[in-house]
PDB file of N, CA and C in Angstrom:
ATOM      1  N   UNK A   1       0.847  -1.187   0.000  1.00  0.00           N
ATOM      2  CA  UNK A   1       0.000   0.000   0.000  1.00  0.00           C
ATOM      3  C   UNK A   1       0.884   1.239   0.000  1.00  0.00           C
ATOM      4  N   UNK A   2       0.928   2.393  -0.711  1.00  0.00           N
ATOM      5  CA  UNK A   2       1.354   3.879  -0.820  1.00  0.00           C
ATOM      6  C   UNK A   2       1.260   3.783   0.425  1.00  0.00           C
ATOM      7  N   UNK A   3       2.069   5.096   0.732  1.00  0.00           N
ATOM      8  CA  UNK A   3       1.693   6.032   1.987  1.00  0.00           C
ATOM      9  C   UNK A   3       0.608   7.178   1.153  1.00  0.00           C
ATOM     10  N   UNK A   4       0.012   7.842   2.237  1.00  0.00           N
ATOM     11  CA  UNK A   4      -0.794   8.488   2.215  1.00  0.00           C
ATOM     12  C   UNK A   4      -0.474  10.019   2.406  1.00  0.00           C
ATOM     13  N   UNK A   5      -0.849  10.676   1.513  1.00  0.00           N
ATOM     14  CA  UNK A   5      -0.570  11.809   1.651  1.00  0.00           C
ATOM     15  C   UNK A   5      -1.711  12.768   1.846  1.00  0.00           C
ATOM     16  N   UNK A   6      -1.290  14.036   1.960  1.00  0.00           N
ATOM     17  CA  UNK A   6      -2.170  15.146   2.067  1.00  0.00           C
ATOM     18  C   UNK A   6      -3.158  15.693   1.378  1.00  0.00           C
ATOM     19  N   UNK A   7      -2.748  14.988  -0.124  1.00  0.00           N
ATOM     20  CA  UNK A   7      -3.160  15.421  -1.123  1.00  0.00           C
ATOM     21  C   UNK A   7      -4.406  14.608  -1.188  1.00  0.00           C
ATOM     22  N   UNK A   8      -4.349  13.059  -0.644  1.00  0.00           N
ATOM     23  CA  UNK A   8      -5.318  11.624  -0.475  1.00  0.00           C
ATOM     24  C   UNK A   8      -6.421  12.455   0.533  1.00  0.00           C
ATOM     25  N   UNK A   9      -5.953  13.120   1.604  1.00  0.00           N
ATOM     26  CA  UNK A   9      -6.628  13.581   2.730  1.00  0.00           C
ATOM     27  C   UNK A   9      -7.574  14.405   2.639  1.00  0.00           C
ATOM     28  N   UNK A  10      -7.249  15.645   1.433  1.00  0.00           N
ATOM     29  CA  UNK A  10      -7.794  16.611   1.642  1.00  0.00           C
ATOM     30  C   UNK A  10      -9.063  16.091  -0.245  1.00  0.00           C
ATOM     31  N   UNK A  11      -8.387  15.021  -0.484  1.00  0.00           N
ATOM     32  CA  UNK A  11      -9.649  14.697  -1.559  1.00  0.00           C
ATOM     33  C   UNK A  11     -10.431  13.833  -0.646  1.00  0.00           C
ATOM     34  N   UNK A  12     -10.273  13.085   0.212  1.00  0.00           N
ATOM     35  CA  UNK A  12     -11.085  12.597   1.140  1.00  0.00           C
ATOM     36  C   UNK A  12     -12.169  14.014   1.888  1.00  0.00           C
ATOM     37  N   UNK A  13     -11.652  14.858   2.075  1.00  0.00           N
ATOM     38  CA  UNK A  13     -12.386  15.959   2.887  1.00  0.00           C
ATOM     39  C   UNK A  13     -13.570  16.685   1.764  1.00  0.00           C
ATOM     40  N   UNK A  14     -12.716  16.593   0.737  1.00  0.00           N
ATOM     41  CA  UNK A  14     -13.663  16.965  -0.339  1.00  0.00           C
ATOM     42  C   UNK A  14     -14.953  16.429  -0.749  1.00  0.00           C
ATOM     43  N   UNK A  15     -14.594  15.184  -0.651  1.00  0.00           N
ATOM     44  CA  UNK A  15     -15.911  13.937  -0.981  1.00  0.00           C
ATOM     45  C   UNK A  15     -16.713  14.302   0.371  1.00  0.00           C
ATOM     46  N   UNK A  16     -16.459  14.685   1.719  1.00  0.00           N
ATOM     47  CA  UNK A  16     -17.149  14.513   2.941  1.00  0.00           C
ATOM     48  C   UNK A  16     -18.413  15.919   2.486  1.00  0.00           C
ATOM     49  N   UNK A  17     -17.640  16.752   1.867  1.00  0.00           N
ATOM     50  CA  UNK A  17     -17.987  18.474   1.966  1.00  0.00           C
ATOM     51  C   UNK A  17     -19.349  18.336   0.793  1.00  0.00           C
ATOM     52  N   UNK A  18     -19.181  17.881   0.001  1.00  0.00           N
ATOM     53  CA  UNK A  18     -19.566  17.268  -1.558  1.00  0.00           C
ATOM     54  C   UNK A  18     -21.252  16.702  -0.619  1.00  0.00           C
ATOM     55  N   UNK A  19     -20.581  15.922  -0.080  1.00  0.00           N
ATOM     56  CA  UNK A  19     -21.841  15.195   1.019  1.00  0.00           C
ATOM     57  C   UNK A  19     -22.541  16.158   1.434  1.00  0.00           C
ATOM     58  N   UNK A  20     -21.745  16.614   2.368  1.00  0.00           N
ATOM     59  CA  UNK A  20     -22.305  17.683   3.199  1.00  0.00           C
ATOM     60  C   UNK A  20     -23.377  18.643   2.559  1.00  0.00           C
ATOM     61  N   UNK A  21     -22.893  19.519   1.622  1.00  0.00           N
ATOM     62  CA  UNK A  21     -23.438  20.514   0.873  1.00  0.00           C
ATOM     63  C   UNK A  21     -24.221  19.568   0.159  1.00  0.00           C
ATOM     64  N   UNK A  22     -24.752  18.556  -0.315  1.00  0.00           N
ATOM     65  CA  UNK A  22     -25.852  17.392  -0.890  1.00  0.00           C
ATOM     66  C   UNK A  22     -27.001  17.679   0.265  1.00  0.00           C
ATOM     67  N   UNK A  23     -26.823  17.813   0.904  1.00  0.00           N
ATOM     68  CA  UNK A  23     -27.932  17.489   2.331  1.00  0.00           C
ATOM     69  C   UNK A  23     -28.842  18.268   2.888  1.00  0.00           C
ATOM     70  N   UNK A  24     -28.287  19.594   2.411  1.00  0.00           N
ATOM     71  CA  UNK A  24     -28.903  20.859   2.763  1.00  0.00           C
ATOM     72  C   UNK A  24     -28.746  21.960   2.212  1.00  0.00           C
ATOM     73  N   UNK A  25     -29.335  22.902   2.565  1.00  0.00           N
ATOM     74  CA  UNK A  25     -28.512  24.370   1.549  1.00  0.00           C
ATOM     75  C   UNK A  25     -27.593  24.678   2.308  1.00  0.00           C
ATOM     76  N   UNK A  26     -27.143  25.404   1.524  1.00  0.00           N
ATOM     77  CA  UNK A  26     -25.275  25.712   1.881  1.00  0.00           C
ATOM     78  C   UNK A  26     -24.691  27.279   0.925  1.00  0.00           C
ATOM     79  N   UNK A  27     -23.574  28.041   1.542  1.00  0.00           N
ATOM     80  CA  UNK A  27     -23.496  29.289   1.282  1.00  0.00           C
ATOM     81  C   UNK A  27     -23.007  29.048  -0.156  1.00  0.00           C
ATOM     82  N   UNK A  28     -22.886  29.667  -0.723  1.00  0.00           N
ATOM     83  CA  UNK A  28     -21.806  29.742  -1.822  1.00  0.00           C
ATOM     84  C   UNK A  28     -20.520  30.147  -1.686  1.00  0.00           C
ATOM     85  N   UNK A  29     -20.237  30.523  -0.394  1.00  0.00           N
ATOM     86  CA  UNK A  29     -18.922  30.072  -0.005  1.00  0.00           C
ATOM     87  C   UNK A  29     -18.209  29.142   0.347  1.00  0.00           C
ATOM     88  N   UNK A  30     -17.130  28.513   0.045  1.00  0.00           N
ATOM     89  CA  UNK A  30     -16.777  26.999   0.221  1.00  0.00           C
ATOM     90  C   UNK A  30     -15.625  27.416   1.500  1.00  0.00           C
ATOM     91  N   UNK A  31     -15.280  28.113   1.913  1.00  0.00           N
ATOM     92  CA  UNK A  31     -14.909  28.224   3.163  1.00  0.00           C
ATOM     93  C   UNK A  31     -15.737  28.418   4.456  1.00  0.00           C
ATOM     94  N   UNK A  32     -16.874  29.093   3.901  1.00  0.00           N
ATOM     95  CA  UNK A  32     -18.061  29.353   5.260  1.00  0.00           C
ATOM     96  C   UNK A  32     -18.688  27.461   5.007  1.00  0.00           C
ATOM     97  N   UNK A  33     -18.717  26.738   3.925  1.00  0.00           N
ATOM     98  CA  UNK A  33     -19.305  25.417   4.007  1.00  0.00           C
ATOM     99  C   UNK A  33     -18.563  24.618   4.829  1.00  0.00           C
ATOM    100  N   UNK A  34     -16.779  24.830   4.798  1.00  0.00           N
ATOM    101  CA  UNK A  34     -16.335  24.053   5.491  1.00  0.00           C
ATOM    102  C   UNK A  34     -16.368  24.113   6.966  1.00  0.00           C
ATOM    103  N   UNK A  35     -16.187  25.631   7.155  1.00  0.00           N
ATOM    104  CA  UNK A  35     -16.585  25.979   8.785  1.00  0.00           C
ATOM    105  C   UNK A  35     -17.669  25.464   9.288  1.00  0.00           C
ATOM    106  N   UNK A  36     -19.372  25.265   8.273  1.00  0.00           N
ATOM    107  CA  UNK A  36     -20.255  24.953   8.678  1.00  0.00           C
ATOM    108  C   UNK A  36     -20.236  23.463   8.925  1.00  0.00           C
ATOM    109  N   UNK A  37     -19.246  22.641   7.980  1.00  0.00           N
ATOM    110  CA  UNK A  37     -19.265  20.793   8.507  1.00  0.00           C
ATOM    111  C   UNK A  37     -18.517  20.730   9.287  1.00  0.00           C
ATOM    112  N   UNK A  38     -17.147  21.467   9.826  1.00  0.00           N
ATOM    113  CA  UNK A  38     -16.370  21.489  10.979  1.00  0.00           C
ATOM    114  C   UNK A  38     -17.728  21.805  12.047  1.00  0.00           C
ATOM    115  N   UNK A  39     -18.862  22.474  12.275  1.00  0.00           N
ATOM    116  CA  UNK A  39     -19.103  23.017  13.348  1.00  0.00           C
ATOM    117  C   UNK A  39     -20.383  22.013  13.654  1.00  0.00           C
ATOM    118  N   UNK A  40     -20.806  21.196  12.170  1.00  0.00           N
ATOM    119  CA  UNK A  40     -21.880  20.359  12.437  1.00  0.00           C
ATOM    120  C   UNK A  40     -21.032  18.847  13.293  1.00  0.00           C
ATOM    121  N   UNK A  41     -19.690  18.569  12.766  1.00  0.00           N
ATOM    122  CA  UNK A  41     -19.086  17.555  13.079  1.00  0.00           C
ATOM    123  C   UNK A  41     -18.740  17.702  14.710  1.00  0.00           C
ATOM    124  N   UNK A  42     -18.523  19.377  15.096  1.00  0.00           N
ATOM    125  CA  UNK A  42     -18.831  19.321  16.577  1.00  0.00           C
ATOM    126  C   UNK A  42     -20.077  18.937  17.415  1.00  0.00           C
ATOM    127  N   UNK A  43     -21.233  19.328  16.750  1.00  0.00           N
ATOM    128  CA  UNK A  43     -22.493  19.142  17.308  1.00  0.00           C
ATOM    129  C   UNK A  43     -22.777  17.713  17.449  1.00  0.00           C
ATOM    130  N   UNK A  44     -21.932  16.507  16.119  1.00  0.00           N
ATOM    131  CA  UNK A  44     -22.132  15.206  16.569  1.00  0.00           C
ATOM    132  C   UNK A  44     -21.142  14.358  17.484  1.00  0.00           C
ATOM    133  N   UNK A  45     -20.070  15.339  17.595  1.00  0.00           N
ATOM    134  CA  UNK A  45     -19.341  14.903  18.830  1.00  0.00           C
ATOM    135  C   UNK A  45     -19.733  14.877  20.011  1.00  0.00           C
ATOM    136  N   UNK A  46     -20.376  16.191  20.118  1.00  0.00           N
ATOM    137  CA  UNK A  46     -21.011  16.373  21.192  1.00  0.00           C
ATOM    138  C   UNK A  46     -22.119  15.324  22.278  1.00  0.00           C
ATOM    139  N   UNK A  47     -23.177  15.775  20.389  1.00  0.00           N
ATOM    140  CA  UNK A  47     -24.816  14.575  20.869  1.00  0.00           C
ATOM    141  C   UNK A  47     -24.030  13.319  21.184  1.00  0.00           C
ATOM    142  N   UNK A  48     -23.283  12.879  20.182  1.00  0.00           N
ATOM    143  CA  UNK A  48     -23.483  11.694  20.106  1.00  0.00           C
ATOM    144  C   UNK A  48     -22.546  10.514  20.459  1.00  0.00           C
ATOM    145  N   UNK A  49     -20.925  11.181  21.559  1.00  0.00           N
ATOM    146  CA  UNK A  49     -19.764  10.631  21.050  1.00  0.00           C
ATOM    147  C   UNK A  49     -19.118  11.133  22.747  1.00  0.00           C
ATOM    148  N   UNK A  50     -20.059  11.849  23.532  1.00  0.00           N
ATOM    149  CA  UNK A  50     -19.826  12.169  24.780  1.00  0.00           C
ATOM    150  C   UNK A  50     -18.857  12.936  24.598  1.00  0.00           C
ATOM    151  N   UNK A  51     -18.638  14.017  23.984  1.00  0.00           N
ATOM    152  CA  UNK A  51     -17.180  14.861  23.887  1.00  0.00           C
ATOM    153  C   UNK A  51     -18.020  16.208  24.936  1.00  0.00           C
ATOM    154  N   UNK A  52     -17.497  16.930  25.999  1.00  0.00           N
ATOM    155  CA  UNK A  52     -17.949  17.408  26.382  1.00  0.00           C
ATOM    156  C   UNK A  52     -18.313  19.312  26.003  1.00  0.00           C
ATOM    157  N   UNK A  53     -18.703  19.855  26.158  1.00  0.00           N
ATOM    158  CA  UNK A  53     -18.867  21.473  25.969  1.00  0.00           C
ATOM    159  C   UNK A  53     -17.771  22.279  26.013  1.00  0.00           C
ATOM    160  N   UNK A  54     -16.804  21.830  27.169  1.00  0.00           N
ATOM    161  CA  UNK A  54     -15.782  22.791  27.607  1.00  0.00           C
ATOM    162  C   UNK A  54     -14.461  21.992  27.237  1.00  0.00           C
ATOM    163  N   UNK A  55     -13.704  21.700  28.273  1.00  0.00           N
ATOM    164  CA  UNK A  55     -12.383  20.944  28.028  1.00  0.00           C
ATOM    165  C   UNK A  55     -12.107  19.895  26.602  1.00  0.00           C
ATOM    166  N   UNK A  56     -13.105  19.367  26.568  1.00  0.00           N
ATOM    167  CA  UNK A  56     -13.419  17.916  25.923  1.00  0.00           C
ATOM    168  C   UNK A  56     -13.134  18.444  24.066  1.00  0.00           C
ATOM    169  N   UNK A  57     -14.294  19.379  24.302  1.00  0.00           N
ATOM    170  CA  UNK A  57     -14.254  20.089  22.864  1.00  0.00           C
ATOM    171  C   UNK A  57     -13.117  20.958  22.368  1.00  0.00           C
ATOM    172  N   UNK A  58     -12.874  21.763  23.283  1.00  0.00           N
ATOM    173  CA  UNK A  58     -11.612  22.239  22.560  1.00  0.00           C
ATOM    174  C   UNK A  58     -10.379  21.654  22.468  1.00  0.00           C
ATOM    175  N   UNK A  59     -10.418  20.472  23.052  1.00  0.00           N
ATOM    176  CA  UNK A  59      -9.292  19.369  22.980  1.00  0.00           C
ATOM    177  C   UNK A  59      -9.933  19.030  21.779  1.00  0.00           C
ATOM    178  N   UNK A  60     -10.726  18.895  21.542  1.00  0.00           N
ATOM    179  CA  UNK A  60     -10.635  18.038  20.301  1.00  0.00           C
ATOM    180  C   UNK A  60     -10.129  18.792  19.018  1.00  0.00           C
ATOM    181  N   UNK A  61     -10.944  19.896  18.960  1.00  0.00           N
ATOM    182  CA  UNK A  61     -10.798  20.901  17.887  1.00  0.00           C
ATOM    183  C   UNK A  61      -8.736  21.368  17.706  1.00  0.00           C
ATOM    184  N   UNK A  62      -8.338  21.258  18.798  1.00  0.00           N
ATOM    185  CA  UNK A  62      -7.196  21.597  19.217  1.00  0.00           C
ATOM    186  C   UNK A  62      -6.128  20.772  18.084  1.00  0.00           C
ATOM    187  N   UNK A  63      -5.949  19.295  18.850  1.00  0.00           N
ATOM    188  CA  UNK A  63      -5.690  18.326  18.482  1.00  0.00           C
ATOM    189  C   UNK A  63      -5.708  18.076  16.987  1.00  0.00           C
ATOM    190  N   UNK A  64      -6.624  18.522  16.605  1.00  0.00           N
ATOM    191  CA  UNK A  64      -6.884  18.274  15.295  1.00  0.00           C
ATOM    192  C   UNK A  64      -6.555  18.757  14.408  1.00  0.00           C
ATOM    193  N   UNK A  65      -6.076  20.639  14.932  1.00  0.00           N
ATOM    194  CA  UNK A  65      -5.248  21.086  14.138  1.00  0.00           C
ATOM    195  C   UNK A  65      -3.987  21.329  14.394  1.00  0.00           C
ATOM    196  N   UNK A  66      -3.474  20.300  15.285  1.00  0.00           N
ATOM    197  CA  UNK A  66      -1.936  20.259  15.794  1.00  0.00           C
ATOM    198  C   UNK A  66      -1.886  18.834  14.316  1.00  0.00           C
ATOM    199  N   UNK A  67      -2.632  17.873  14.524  1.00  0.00           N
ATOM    200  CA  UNK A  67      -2.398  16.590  13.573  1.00  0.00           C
ATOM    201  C   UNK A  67      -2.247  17.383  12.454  1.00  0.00           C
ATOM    202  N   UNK A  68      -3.159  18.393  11.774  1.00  0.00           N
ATOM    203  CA  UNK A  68      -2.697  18.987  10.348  1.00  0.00           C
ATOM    204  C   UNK A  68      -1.492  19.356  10.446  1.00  0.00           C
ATOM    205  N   UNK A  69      -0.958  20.335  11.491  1.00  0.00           N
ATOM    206  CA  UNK A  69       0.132  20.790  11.208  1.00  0.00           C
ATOM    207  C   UNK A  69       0.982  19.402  11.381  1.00  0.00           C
ATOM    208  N   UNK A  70       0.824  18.951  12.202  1.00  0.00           N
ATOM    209  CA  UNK A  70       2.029  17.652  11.749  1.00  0.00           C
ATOM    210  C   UNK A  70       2.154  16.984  10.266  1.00  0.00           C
ATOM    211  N   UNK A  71       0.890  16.932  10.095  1.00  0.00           N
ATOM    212  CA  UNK A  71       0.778  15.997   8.561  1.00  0.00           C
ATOM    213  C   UNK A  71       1.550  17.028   7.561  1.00  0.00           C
ATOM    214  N   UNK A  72       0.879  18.166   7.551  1.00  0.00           N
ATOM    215  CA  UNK A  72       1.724  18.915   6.735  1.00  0.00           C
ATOM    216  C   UNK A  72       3.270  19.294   6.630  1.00  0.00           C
ATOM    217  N   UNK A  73       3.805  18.652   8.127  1.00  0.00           N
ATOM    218  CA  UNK A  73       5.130  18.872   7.891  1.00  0.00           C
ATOM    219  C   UNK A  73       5.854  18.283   7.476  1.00  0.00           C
ATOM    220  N   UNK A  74       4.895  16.601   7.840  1.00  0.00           N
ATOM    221  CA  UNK A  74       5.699  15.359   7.037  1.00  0.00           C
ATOM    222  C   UNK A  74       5.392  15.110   5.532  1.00  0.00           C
ATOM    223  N   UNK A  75       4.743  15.509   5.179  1.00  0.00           N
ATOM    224  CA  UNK A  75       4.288  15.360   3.595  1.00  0.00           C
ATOM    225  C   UNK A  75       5.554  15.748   2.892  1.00  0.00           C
ATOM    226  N   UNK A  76       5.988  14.861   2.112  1.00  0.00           N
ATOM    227  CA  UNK A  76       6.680  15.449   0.870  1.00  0.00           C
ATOM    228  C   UNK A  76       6.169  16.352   0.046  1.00  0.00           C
ATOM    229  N   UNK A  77       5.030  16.261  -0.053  1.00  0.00           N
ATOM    230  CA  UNK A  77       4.257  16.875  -1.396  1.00  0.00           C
ATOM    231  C   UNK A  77       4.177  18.689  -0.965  1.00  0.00           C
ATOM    232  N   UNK A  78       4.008  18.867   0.416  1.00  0.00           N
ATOM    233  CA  UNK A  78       3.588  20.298   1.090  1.00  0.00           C
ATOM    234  C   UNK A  78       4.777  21.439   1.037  1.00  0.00           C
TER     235      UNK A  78
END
């Protein structure tokens, strides 16, 4: 199997967004769309995944963009 790159990742994010914006109306901005599935993907952390309001959540959100910046540093391609 390849390694996986950033480039795999962020066409993966694309197909999610693609979804996303399928489901409902959505801005015609594709940066306010992504903020809006980042903020829906909090709301199902939340309901549904016991992530909590305070600590829980911004750990997560945190984390997540410490992993980008890591990925992006290891990528050859970046």
């Amino acid at each position: 199997m390849s390694e996986i790159t950033n480039k795999d990742r962020a066409s993966w994010a694309a197909d999610a967004l693609v979804a996303f914006k399928a489901s409902h109306q959505c801005d015609t901005d594709e940066v306010a769309n992504i903020k809006d599935l980042i903020t829906d993907l909090l709301h199902l952390a939340r309901r549904e995944h016991g992530v909590t309001m305070s600590d829980d959540l911004y750990h997560l959100t945190r984390s997540a963009a410490d992993m980008h910046f890591a990925e992006a540093i290891e990528d050859p391609e970046e």
